[in-house]
Protein backbone atom coordinates (compact mmCIF):
# COMPACT_ATOMS: atom_id res chain seq x y z
CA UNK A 1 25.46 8.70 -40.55
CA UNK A 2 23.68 11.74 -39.11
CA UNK A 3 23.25 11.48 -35.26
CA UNK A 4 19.54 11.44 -34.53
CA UNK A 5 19.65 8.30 -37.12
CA UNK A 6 22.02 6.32 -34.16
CA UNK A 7 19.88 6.93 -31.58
CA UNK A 8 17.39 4.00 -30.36
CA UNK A 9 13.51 5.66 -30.72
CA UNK A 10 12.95 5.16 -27.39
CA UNK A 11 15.21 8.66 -26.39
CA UNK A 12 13.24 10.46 -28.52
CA UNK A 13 14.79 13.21 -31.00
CA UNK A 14 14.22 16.35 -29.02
CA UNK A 15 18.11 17.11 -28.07
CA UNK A 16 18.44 18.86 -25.10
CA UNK A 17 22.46 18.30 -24.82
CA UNK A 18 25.65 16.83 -25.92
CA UNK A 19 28.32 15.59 -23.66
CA UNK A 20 31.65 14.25 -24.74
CA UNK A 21 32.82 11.14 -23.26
CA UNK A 22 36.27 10.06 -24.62
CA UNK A 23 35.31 8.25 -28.42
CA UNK A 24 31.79 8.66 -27.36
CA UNK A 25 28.90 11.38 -27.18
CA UNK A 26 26.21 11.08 -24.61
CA UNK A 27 22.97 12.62 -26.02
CA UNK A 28 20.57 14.42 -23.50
CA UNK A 29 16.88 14.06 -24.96
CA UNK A 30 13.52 15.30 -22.98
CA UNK A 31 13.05 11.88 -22.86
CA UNK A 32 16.75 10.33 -21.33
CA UNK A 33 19.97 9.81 -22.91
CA UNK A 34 21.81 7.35 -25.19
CA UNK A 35 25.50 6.88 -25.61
CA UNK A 36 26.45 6.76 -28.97
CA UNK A 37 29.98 6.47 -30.70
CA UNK A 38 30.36 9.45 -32.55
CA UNK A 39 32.91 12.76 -32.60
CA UNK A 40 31.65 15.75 -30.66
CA UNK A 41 32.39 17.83 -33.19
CA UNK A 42 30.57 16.14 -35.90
CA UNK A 43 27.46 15.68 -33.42
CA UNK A 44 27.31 19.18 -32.66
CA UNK A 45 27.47 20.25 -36.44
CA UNK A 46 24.97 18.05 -37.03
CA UNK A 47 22.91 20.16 -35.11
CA UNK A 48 23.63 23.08 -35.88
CA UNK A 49 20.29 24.23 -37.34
CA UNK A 50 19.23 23.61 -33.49
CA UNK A 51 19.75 26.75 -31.36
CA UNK A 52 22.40 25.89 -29.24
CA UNK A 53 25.83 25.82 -28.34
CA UNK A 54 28.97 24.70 -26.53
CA UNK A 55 29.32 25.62 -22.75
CA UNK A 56 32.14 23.91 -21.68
CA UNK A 57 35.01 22.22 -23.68
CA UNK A 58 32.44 19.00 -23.16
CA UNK A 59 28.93 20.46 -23.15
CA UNK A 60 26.68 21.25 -26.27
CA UNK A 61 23.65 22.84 -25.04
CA UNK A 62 19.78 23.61 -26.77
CA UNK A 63 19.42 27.39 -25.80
CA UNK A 64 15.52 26.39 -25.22
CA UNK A 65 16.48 24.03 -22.49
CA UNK A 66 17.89 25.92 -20.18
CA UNK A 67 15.76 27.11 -17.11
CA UNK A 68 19.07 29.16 -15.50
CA UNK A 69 22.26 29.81 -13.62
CA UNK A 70 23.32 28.65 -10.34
CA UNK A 71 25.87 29.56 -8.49
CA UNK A 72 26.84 27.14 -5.60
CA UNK A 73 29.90 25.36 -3.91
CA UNK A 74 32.40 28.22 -5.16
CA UNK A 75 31.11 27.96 -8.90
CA UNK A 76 28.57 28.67 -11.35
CA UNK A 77 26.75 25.89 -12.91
CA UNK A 78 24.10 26.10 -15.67
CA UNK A 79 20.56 24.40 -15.71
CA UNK A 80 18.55 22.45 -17.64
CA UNK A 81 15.37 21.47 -17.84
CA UNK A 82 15.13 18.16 -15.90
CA UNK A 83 17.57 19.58 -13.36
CA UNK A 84 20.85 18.99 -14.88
CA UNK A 85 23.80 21.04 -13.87
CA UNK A 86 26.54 22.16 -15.99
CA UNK A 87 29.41 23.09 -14.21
């Protein structure tokens, strides 16, 4: 099954991220998030006519929804729209 196909309608399908957590990926929408089981790496080919890509060993970003680059508390952290923070 593709990914946007496991996610409940009420996230919406406009992916904003991808977060690995263990078995499980955490999809980011404009909307909110849903955890869904599912590999990382097959989520983030599944999107991979979206422009994005991975940040961090756990991180798939949307290039479109980031706003900028912080750099606080000794590190640099990247943001999203919403106000999420990478680090």
């Amino acid at each position: 099954a593709r990914l946007t196909g496991l996610l409940p309608t009420k996230v919406g399908h406009e992916v904003v991220a991808l977060q690995a957590e263990d078995h499980y990926v955490r999809v980011h929408t404009r909307l909110g998030s849903a955890l869904v089981r599912y590999r990382f790496s097959d989520a983030m080919r599944d999107l991979e006519s979206l422009d994005g890509l991975q940040v961090h060993r756990s991180f798939w970003v949307r290039k479109a929804a980031v706003v900028g680059i912080d750099r606080a508390d000794g590190g640099w952290s990247l943001v999203l729209e919403g106000g999420q923070r990478i680090r």
